[in-house]
C-alpha atoms as a PDB file:
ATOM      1  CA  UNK A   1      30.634 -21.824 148.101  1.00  0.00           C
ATOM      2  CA  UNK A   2      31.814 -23.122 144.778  1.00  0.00           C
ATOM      3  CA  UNK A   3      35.231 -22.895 142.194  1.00  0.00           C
ATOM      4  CA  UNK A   4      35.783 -23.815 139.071  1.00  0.00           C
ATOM      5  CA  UNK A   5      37.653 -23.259 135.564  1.00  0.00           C
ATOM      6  CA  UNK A   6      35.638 -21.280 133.259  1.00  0.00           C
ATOM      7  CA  UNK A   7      38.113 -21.085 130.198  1.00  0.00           C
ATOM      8  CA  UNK A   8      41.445 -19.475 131.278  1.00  0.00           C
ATOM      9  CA  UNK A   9      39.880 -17.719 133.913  1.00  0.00           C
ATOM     10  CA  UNK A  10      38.742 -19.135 137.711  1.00  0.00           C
ATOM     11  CA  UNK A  11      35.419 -18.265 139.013  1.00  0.00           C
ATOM     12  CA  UNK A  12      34.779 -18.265 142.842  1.00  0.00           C
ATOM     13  CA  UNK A  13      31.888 -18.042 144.097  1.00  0.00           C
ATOM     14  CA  UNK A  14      30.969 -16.944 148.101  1.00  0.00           C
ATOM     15  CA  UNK A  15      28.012 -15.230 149.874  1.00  0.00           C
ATOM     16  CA  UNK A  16      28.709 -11.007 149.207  1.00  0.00           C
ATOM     17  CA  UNK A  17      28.161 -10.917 153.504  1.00  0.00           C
ATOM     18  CA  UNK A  18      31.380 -11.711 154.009  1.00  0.00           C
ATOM     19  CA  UNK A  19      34.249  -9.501 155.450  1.00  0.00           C
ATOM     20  CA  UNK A  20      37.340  -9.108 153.044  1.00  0.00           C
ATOM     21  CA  UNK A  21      39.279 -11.365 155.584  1.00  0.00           C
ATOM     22  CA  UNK A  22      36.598 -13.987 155.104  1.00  0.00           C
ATOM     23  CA  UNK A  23      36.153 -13.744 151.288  1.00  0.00           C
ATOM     24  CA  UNK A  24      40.230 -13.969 151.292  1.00  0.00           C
ATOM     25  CA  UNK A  25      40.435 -16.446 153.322  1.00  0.00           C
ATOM     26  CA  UNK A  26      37.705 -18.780 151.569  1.00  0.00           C
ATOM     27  CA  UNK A  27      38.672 -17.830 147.652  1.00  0.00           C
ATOM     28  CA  UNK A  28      42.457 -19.365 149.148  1.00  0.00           C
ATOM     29  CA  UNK A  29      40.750 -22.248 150.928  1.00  0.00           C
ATOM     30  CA  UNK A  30      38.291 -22.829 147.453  1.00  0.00           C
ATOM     31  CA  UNK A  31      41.462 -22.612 144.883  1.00  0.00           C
ATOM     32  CA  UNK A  32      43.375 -24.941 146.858  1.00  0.00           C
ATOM     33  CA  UNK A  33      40.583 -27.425 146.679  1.00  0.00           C
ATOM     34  CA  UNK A  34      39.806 -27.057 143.543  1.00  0.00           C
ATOM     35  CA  UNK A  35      43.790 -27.587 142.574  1.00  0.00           C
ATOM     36  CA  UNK A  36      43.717 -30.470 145.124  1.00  0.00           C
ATOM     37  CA  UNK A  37      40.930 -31.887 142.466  1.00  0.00           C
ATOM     38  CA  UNK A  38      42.618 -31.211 139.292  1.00  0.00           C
ATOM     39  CA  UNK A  39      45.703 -32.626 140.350  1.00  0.00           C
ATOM     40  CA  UNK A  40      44.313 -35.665 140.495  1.00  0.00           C
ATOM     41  CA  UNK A  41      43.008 -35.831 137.118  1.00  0.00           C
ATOM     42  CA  UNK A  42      46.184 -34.632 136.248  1.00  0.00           C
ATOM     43  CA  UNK A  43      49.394 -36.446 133.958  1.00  0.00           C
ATOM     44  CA  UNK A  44      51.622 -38.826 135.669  1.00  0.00           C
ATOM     45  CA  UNK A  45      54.791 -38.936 135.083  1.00  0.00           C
ATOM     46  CA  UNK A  46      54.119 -41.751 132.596  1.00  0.00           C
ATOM     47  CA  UNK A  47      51.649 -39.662 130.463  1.00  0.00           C
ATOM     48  CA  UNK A  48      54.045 -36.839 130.629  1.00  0.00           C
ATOM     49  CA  UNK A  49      56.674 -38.998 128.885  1.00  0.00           C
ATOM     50  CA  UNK A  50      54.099 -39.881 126.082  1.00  0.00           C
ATOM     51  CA  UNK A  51      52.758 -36.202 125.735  1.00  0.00           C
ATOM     52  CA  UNK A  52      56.418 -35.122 125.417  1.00  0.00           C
ATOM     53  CA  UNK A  53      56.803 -37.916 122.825  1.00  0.00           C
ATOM     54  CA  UNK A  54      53.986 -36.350 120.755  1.00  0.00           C
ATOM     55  CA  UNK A  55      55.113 -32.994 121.211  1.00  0.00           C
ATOM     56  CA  UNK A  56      58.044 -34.064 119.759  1.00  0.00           C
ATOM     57  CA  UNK A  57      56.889 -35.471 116.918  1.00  0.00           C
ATOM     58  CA  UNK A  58      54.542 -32.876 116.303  1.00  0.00           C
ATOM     59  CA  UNK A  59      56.402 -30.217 116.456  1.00  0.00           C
ATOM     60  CA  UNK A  60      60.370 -31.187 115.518  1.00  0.00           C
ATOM     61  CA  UNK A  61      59.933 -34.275 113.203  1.00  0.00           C
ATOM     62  CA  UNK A  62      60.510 -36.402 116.220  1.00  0.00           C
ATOM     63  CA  UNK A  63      64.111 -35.656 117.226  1.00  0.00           C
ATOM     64  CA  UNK A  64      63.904 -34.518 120.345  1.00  0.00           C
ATOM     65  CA  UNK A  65      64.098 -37.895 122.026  1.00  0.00           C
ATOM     66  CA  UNK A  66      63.815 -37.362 126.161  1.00  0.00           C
ATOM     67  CA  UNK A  67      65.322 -40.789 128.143  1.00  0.00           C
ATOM     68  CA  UNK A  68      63.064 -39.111 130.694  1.00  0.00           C
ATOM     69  CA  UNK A  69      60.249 -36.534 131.647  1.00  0.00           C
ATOM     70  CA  UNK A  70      58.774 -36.489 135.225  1.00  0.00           C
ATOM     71  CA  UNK A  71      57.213 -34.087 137.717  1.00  0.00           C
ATOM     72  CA  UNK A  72      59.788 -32.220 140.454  1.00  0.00           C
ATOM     73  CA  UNK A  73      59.396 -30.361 143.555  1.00  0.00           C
ATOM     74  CA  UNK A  74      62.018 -28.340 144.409  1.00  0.00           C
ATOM     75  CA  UNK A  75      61.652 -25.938 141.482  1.00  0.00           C
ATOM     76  CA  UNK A  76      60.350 -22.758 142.712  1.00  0.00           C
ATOM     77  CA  UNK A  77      61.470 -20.350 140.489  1.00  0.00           C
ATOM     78  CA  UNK A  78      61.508 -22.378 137.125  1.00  0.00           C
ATOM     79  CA  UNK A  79      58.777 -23.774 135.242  1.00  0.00           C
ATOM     80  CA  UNK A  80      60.804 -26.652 133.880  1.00  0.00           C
ATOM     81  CA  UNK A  81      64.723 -28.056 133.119  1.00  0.00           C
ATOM     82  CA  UNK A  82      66.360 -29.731 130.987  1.00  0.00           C
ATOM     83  CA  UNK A  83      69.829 -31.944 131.323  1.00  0.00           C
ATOM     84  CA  UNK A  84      70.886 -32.318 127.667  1.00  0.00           C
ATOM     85  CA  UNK A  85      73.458 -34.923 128.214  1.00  0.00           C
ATOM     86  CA  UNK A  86      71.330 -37.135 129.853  1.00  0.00           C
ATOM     87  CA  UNK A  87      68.052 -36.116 128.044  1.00  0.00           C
ATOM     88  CA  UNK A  88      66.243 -35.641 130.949  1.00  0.00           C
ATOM     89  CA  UNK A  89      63.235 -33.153 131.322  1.00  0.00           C
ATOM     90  CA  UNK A  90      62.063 -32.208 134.474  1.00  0.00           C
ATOM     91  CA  UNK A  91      58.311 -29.942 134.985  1.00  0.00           C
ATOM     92  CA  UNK A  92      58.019 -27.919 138.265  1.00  0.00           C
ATOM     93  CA  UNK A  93      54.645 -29.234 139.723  1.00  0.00           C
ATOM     94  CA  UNK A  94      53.114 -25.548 139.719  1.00  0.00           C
ATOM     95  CA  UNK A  95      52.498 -25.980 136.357  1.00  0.00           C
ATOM     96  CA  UNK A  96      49.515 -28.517 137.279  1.00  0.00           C
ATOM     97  CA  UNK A  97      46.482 -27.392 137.174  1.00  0.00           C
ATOM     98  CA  UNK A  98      47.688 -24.363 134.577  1.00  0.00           C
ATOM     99  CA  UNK A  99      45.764 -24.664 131.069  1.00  0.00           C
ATOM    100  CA  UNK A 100      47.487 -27.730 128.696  1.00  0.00           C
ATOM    101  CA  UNK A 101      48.626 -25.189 126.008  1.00  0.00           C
ATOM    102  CA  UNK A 102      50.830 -23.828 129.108  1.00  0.00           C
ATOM    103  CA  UNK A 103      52.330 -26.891 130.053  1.00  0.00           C
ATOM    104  CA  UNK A 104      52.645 -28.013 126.168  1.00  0.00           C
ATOM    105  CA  UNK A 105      54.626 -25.072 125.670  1.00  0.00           C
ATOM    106  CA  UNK A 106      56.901 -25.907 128.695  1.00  0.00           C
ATOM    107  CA  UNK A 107      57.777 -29.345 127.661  1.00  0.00           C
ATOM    108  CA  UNK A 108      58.156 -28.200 123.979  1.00  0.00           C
ATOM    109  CA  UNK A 109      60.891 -25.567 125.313  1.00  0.00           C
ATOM    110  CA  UNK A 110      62.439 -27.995 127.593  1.00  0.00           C
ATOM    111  CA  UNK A 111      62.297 -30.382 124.250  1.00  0.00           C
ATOM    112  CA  UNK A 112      64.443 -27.533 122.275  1.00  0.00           C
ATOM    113  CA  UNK A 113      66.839 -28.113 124.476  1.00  0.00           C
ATOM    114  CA  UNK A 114      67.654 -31.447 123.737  1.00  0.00           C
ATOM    115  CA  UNK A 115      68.343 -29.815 120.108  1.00  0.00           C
ATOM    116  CA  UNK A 116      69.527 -26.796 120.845  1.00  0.00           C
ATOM    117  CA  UNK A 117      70.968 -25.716 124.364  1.00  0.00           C
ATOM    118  CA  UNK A 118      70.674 -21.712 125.266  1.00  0.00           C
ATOM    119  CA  UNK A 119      68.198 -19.306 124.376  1.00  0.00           C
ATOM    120  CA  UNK A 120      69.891 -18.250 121.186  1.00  0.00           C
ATOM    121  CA  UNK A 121      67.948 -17.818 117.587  1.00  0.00           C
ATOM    122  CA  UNK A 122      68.003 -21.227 116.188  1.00  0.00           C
ATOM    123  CA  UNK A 123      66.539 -22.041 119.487  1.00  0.00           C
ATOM    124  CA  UNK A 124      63.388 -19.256 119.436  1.00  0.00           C
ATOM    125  CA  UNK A 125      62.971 -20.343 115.956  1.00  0.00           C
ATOM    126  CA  UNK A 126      62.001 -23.859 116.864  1.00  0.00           C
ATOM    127  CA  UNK A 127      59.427 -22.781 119.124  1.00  0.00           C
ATOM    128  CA  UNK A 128      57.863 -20.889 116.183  1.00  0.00           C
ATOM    129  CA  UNK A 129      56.296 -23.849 115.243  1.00  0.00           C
ATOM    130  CA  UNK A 130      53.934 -24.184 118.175  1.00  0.00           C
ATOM    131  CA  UNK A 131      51.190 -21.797 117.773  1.00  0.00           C
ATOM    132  CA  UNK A 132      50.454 -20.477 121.567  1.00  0.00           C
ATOM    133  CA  UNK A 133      53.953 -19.798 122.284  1.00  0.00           C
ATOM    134  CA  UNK A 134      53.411 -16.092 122.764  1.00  0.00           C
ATOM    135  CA  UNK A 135      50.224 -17.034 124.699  1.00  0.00           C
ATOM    136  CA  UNK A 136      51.986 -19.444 126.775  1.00  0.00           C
ATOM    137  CA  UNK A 137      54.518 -16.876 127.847  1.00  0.00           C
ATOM    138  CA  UNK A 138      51.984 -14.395 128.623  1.00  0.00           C
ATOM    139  CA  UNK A 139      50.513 -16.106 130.721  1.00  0.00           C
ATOM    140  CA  UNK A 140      53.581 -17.792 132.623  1.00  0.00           C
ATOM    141  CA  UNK A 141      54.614 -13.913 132.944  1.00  0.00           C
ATOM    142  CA  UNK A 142      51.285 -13.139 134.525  1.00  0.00           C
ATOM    143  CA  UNK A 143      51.758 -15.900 137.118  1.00  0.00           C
ATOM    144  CA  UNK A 144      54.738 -14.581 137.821  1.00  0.00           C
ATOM    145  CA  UNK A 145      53.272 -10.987 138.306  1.00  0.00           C
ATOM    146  CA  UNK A 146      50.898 -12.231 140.482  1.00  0.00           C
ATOM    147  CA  UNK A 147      53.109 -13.969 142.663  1.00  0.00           C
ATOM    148  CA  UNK A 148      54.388 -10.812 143.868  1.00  0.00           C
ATOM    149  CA  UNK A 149      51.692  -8.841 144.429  1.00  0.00           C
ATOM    150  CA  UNK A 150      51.079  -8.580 148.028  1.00  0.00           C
ATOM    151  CA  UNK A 151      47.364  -9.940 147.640  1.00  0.00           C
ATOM    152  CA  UNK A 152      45.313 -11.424 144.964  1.00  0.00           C
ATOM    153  CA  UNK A 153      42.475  -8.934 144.747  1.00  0.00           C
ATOM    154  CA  UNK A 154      38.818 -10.082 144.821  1.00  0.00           C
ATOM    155  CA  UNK A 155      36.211  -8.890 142.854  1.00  0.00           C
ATOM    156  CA  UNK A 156      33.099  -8.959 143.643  1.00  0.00           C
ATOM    157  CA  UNK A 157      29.974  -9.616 141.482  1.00  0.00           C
ATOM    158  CA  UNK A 158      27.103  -8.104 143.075  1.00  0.00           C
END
């Protein structure tokens, strides 16, 4: 039994003799492993900062200027925050092990912030400059959707 990343998409592979309470319970025991190994390849809190510093410049000319960016816990239903007074970002850790364009485009939007608070047009229009935004948010929405399906099908390649 194997996982691993294959583009976007996650490829498990088991023996086809299982039962579909084995094969679920494996492809869960697989993908937690293989996000147990990604994680720690994955940015500190440290690296975050820089990557956000980047971004920034990148992106808005540098003027987005976060005191601090770091990894958080206790956000389940968020993907990231942003304090704009104290110019502090803050990821949710289920965005580790998600592609980088994903988590790019979370600290960009968090970055916004710092420039422009809300969700109004001046703020959509500085995510225009980042090319995967659309793809970003596609695929945060699928997450989403799949988070509240009752199971994650398996399919089988026979």
């Amino acid at each position: 039994m194997s996982a691993y990343r294959e583009g976007d998409r996650t490829i498990v592979l088991i023996p086809a003799r299982m039962s579909q309470a084995e094969e679920q319970r494996w492809v869960n025991v697989m993908l937690d492993k293989l996000a147990a190994q990604e994680s720690k390849r994955l940015l500190g809190d440290a690296e975050l900062t820089e990557r956000a510093e980047r971004l920034s410049a990148q992106y808005f000319d540098g003027r987005a200027r976060p005191t601090s960016v770091r990894w958080v816990t206790n956000q389940n239903t968020r993907w990231g925050s942003c304090t704009p007074a104290e110019g502090s970002i803050r990821l949710s850790h289920r965005l580790k092990g998600m592609p980088e364009y994903v988590i790019d485009y979370v600290l960009l939007h968090e970055l916004a912030h710092l420039l422009v608070p809300g969700h109004g047009p001046r703020f959509w229009r500085l995510l225009e400059a980042y090319p995967r935004t659309e793809r970003a948010r596609g695929y945060l929405e699928g997450v989403v959707a799949a988070e509240r399906l009752p199971y994650l099908p398996v399919t089988r390649e026979e």
